[in-house]
N, C-alpha and C. Protein backbone atom coordinates (compact mmCIF):
# COMPACT_ATOMS: atom_id res chain seq x y z
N UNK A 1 -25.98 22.27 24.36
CA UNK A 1 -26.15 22.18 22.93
C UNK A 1 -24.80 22.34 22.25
N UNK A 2 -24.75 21.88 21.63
CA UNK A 2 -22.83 21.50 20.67
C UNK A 2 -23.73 22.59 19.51
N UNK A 3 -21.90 23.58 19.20
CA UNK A 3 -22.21 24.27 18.37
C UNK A 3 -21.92 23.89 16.53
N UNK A 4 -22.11 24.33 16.41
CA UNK A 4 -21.67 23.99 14.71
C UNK A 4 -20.57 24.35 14.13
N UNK A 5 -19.70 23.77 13.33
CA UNK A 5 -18.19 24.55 13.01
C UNK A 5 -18.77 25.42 12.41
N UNK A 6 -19.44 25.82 11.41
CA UNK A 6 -20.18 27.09 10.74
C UNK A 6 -20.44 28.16 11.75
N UNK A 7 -21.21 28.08 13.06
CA UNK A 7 -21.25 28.46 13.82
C UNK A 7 -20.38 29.77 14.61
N UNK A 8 -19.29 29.55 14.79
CA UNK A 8 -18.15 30.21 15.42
C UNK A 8 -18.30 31.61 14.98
N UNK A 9 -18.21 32.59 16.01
CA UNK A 9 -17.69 33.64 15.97
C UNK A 9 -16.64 34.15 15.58
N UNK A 10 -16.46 35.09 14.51
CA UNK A 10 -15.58 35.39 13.97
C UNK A 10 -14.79 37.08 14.47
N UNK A 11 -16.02 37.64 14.55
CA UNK A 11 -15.75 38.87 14.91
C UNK A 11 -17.20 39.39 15.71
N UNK A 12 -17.04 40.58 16.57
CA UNK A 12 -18.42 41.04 17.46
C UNK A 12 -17.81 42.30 17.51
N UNK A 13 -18.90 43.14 17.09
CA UNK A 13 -19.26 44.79 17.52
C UNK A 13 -20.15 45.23 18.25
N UNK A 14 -20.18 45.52 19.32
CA UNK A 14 -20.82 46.06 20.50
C UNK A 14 -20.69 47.55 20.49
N UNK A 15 -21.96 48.03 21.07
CA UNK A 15 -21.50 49.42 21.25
C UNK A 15 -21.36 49.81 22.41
N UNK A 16 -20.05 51.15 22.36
CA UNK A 16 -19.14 51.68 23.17
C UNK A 16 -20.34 51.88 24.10
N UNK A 17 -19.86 52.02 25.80
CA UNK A 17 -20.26 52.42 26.60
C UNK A 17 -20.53 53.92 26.39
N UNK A 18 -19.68 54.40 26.45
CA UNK A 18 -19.54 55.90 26.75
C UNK A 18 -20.26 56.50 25.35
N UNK A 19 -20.29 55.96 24.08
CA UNK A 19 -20.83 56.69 22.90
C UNK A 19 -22.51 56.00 23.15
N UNK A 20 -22.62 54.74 23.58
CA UNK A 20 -24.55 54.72 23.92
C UNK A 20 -24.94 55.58 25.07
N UNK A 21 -24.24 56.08 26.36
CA UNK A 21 -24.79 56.73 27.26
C UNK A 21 -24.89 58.24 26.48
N UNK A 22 -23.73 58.73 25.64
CA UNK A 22 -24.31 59.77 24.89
C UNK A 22 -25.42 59.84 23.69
N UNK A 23 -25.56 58.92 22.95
CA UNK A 23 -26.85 58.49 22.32
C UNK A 23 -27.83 58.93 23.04
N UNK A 24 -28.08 57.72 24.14
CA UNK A 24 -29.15 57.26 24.06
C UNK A 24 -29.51 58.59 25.46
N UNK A 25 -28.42 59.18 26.54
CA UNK A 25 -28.76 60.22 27.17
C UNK A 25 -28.87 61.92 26.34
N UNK A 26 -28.80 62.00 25.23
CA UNK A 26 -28.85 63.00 24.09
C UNK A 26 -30.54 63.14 23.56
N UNK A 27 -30.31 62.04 23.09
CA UNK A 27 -31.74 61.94 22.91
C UNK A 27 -32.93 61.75 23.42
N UNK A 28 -32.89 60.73 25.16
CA UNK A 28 -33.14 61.47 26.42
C UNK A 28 -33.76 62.69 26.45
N UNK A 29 -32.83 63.16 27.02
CA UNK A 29 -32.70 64.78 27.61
C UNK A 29 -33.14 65.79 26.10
N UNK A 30 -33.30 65.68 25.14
CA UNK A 30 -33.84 66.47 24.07
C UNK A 30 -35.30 66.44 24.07
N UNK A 31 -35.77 65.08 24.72
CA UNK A 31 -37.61 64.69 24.94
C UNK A 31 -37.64 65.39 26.00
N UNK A 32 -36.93 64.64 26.94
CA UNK A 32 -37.43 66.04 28.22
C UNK A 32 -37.70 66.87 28.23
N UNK A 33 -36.96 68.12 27.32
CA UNK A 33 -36.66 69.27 27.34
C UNK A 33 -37.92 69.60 26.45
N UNK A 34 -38.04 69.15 25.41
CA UNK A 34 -39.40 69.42 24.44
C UNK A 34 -40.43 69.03 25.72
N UNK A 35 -41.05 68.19 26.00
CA UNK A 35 -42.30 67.61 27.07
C UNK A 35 -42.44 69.31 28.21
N UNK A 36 -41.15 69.21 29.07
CA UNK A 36 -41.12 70.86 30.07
C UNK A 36 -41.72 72.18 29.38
N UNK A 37 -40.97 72.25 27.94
CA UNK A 37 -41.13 73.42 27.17
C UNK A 37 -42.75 73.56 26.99
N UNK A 38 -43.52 72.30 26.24
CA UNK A 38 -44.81 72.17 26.35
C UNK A 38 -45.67 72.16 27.67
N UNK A 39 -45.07 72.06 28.65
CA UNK A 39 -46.09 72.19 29.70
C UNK A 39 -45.72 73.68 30.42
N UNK A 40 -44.60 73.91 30.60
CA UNK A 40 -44.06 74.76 31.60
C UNK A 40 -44.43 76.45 30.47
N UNK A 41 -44.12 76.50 29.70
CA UNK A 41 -44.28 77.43 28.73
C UNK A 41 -45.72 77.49 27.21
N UNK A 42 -46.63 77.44 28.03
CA UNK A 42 -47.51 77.20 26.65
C UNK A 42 -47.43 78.00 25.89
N UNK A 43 -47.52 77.24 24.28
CA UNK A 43 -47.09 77.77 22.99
C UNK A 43 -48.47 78.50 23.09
N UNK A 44 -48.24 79.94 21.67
CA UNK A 44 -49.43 80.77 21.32
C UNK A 44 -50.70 80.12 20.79
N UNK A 45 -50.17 78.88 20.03
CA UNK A 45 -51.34 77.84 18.96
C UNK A 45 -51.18 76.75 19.04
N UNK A 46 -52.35 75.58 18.97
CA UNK A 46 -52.33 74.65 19.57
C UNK A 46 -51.51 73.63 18.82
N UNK A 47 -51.12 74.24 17.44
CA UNK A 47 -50.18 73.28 16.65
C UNK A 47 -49.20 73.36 17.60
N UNK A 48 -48.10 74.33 18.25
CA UNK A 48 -47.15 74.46 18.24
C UNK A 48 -47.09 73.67 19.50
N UNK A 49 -47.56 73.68 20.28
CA UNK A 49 -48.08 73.00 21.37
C UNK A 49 -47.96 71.37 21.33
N UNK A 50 -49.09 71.04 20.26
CA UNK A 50 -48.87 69.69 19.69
C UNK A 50 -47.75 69.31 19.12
N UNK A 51 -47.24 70.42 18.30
CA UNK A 51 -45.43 69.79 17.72
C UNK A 51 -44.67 69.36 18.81
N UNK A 52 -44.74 70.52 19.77
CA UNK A 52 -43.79 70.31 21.31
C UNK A 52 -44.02 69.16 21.66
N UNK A 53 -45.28 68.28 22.37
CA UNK A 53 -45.61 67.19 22.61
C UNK A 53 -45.31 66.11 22.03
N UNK A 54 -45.74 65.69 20.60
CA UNK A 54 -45.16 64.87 20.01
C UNK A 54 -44.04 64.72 19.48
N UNK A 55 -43.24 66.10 19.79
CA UNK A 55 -41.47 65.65 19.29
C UNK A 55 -40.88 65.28 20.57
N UNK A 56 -41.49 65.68 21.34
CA UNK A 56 -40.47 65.17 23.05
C UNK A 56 -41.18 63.76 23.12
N UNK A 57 -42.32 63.42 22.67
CA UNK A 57 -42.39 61.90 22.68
C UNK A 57 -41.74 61.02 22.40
N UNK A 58 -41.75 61.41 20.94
CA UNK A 58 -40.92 60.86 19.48
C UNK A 58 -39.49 60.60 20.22
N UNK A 59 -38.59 61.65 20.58
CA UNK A 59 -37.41 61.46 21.30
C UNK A 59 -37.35 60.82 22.37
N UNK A 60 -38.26 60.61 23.43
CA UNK A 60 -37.97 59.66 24.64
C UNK A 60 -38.04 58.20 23.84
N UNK A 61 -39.27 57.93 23.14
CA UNK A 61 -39.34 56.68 22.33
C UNK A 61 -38.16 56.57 21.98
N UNK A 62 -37.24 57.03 21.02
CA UNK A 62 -36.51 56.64 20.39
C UNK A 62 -35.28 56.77 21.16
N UNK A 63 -35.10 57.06 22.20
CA UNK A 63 -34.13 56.79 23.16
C UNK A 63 -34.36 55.58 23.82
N UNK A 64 -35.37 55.14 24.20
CA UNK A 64 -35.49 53.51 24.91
C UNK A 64 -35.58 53.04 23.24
N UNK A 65 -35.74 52.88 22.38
CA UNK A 65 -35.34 51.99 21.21
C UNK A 65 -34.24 52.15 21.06
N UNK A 66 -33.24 53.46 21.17
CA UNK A 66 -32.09 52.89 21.24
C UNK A 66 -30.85 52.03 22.53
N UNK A 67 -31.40 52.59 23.34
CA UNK A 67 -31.24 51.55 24.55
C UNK A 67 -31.09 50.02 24.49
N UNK A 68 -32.44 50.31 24.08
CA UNK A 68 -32.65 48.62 23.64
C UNK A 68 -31.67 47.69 22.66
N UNK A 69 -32.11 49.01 21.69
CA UNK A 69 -30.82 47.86 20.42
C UNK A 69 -29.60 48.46 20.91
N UNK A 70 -28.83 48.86 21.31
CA UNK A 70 -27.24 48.97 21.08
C UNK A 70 -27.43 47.64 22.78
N UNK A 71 -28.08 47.37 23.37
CA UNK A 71 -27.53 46.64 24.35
C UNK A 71 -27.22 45.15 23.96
N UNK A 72 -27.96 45.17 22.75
CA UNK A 72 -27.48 44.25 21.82
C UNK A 72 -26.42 43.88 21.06
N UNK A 73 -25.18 42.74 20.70
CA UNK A 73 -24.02 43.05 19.36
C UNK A 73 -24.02 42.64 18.24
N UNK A 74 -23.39 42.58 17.48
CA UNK A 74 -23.36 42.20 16.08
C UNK A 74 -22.40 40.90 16.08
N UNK A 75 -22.51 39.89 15.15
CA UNK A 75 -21.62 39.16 15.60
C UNK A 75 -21.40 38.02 13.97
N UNK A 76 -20.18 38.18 13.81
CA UNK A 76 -20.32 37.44 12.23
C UNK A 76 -19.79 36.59 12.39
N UNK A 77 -20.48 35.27 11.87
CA UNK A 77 -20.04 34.04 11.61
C UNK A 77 -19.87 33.75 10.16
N UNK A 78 -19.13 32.12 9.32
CA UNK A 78 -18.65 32.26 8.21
C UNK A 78 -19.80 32.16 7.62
N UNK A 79 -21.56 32.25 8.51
CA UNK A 79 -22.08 32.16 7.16
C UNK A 79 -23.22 33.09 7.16
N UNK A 80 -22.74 34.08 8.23
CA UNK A 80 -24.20 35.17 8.49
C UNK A 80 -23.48 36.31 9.14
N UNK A 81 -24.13 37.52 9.26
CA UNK A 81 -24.04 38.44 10.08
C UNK A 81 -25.22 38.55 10.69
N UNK A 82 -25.37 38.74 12.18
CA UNK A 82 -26.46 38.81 13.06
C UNK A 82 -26.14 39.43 14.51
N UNK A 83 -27.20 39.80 14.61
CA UNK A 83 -27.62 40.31 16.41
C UNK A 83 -27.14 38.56 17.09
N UNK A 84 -26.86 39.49 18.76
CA UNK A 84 -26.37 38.47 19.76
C UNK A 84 -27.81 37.99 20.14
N UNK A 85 -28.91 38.24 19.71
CA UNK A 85 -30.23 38.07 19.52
C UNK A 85 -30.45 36.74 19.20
N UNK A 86 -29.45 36.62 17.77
CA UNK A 86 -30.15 35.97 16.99
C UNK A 86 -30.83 36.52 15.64
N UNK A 87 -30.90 37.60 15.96
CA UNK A 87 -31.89 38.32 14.62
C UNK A 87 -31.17 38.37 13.24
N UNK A 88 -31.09 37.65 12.15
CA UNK A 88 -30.42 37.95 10.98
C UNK A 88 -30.36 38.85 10.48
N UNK A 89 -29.33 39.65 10.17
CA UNK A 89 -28.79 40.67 9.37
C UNK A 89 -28.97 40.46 7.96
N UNK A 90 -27.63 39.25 7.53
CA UNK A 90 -27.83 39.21 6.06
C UNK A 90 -26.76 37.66 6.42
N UNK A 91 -27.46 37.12 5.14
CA UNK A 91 -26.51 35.56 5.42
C UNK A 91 -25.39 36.63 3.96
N UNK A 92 -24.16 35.69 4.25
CA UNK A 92 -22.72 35.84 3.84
C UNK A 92 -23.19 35.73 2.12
N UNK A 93 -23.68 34.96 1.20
CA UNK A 93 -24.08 34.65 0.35
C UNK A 93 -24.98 35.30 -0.52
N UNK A 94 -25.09 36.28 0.72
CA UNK A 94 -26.55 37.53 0.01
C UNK A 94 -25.84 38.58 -0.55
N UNK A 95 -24.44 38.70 0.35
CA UNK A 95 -23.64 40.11 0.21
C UNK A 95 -23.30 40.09 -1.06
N UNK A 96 -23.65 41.50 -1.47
CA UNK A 96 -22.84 41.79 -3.11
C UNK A 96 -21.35 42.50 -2.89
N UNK A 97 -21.64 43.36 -2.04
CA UNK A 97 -20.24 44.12 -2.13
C UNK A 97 -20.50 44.89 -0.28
N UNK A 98 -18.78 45.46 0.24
CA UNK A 98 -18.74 46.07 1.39
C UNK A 98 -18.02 47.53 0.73
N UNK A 99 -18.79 48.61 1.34
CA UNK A 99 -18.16 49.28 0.70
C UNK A 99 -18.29 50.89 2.11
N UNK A 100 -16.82 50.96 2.60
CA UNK A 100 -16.57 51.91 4.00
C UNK A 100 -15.67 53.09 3.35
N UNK A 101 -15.92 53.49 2.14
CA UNK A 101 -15.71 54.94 1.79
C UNK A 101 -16.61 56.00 2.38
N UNK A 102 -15.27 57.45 2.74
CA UNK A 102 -16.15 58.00 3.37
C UNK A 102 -17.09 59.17 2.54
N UNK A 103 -17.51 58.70 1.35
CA UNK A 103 -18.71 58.72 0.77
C UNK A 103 -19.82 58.31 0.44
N UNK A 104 -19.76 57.16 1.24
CA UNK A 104 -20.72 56.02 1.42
C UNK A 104 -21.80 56.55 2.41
N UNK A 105 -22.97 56.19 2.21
CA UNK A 105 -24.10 56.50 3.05
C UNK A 105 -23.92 55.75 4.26
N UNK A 106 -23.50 55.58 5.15
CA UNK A 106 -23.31 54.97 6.10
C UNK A 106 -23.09 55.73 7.47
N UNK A 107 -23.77 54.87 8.49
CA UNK A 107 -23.84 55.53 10.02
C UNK A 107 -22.31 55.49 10.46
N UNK A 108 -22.28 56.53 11.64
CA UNK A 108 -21.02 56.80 11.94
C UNK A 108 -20.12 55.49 12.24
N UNK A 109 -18.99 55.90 11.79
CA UNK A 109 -18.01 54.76 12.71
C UNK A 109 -18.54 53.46 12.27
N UNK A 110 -19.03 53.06 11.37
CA UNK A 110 -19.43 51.99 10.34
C UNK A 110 -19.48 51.70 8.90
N UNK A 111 -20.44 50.27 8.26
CA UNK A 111 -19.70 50.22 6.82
C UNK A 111 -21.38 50.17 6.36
N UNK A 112 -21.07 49.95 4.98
CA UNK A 112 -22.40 49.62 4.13
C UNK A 112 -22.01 48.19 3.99
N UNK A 113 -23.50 47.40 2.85
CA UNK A 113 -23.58 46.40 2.82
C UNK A 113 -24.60 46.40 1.76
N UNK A 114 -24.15 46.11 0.62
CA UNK A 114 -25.17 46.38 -0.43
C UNK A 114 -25.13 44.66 -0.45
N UNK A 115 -26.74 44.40 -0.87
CA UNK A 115 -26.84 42.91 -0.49
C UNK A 115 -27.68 42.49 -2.20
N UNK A 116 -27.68 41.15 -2.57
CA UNK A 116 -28.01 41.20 -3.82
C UNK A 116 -29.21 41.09 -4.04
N UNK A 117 -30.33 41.36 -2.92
CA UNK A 117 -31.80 41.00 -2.88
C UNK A 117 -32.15 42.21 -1.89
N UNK A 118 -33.45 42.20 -2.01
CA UNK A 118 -34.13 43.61 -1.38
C UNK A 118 -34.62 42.75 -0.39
N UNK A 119 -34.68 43.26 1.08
CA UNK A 119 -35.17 42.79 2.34
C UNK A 119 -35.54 43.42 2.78
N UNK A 120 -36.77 42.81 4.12
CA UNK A 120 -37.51 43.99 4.75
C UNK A 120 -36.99 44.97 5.50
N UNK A 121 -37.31 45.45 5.60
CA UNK A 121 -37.28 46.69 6.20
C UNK A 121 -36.71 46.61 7.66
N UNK A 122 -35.52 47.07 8.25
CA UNK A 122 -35.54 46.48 9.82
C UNK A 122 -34.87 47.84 9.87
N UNK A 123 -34.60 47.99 11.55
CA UNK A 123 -34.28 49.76 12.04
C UNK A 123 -33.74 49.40 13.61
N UNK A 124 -32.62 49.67 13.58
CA UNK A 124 -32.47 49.48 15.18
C UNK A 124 -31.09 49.91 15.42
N UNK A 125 -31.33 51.74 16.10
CA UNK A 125 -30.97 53.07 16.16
C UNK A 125 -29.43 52.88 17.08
N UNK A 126 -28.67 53.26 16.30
CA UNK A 126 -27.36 52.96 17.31
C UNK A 126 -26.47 51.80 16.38
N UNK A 127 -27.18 50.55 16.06
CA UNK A 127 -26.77 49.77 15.75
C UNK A 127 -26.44 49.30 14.41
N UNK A 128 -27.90 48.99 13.67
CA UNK A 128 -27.41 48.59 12.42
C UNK A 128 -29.21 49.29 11.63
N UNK A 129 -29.37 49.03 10.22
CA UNK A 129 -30.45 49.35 9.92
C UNK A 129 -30.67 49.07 8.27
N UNK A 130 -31.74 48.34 7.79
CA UNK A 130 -31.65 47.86 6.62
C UNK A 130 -32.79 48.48 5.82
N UNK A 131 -32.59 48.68 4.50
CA UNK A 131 -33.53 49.43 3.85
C UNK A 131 -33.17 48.76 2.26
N UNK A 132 -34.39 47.74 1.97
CA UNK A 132 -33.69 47.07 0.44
C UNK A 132 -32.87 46.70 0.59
N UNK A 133 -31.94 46.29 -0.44
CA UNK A 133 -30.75 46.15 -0.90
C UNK A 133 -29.42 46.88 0.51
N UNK A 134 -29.77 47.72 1.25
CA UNK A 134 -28.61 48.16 2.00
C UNK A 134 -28.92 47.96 3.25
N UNK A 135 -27.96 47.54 3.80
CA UNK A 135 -27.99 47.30 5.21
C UNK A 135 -26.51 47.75 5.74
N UNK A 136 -27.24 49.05 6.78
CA UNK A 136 -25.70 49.60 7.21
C UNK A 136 -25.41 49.08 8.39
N UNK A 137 -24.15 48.95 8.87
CA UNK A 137 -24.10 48.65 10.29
C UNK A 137 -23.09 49.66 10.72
N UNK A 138 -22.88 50.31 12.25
CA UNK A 138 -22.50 51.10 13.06
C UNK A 138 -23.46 51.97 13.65
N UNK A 139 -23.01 52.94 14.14
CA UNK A 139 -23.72 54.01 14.82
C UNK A 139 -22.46 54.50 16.07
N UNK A 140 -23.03 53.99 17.41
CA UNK A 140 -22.15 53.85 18.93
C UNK A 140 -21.45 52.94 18.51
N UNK A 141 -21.23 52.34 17.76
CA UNK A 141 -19.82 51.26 17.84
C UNK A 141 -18.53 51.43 17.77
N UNK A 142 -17.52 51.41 18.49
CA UNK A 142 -16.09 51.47 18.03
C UNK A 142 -15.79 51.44 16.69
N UNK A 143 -15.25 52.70 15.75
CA UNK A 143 -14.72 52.26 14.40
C UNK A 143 -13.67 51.34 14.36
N UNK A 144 -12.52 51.26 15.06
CA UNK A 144 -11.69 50.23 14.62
C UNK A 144 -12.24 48.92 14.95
N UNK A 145 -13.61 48.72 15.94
CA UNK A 145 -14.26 47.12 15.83
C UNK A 145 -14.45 46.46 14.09
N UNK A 146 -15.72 48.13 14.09
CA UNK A 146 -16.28 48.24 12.39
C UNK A 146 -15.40 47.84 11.65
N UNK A 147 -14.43 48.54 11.87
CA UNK A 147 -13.27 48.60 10.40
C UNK A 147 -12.88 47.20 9.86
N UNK A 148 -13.02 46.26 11.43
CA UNK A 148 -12.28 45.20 11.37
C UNK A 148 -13.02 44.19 10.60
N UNK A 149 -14.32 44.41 10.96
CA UNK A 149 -15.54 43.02 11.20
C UNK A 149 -15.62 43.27 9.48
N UNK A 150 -15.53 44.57 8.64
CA UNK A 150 -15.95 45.23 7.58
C UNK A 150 -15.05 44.64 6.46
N UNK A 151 -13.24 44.57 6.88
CA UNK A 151 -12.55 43.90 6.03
C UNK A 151 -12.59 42.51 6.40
N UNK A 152 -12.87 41.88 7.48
CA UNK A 152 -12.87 40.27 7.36
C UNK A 152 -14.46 39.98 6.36
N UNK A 153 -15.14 40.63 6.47
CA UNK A 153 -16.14 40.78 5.48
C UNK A 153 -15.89 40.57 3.73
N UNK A 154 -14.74 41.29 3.91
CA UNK A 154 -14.02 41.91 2.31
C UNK A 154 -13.41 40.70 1.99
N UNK A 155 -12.73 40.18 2.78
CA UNK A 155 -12.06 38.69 2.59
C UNK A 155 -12.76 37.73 2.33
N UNK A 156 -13.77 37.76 2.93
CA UNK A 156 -14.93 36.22 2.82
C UNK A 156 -15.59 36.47 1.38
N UNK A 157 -15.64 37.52 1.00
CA UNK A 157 -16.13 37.61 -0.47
C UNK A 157 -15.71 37.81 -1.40
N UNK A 158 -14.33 38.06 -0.81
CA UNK A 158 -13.31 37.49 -2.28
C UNK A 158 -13.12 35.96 -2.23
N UNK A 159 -12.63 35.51 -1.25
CA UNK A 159 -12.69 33.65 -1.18
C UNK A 159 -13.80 33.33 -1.58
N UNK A 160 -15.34 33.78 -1.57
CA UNK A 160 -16.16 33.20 -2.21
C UNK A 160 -16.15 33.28 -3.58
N UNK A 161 -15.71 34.66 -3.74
CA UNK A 161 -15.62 34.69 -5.80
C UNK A 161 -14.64 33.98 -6.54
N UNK A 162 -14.12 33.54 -5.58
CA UNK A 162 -12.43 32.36 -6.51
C UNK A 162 -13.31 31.48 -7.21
């Protein structure tokens, strides 16, 4: 299949080896440890019992969800940001502003992305995660990848406002 000049990769953020094995083995080993505590040590009341259970769930779950998405990258072309998926982020045209102050609500070692339309809802732990209008990306990713993908970002939307 012939690609499209639009097409081309511009920049890709993957996450670090060594920061997803701590992720995603952190959060791991925190379910474990809740699941043992509930069996090996029974709580006095059956709430506490049940909290134990369903938070060591909650944490193994969300350790294979993050597994899952960081084995995934980010990858911006001149007319989208998206998963190596395929999964759309935000097309280039949506973006209102990038904004990687470190007062910005944003996951570690990453930027914001205030976009000019509210979108659904997407979540995928490690990586990137959209809520309305914001869609952050980082988590396990290299900041100087972020930093990079974040100002070629900054550039494409000033050339669009000329």
């Amino acid at each position: 299949m012939k690609k499209r000049p639009d097409d081309e990769v511009l920049a890709i953020l993957s996450a670090s080896i060594g920061r997803r094995f701590l992720g995603v083995g952190s959060l791991g080993c925190l379910g474990l440890f809740l699941l043992y505590f509930a069996f090996a040590q029974p709580a006095d009341t059956a709430l506490a019992q049940g909290f134990l259970l369903i938070a060591g769930v909650g944490a193994v779950w969300l350790a294979d969800k993050m597994r899952r998405a960081t084995s995934q990258s980010i990858e911006l072309t001149s007319c989208e940001l998206r998963t190596s998926h395929g999964e759309q982020i935000a097309r280039l045209d949506e973006i209102d502003a990038v904004d990687r102050s470190i007062f910005a609500f944003k996951p570690s070692n990453g930027f914001l992305i205030r976009l000019k339309s509210s979108r659904e809802i997407r979540w995928r732990p490690g990586l990137w995660w959209r809520f309305g209008r914001r869609s952050c990306i980082g988590g396990v990713t290299p900041g100087s990848h972020a930093k990079a993908m974040s100002e070629i970002i900054a550039v494409m939307l000033l050339e669009q406002n000329k």
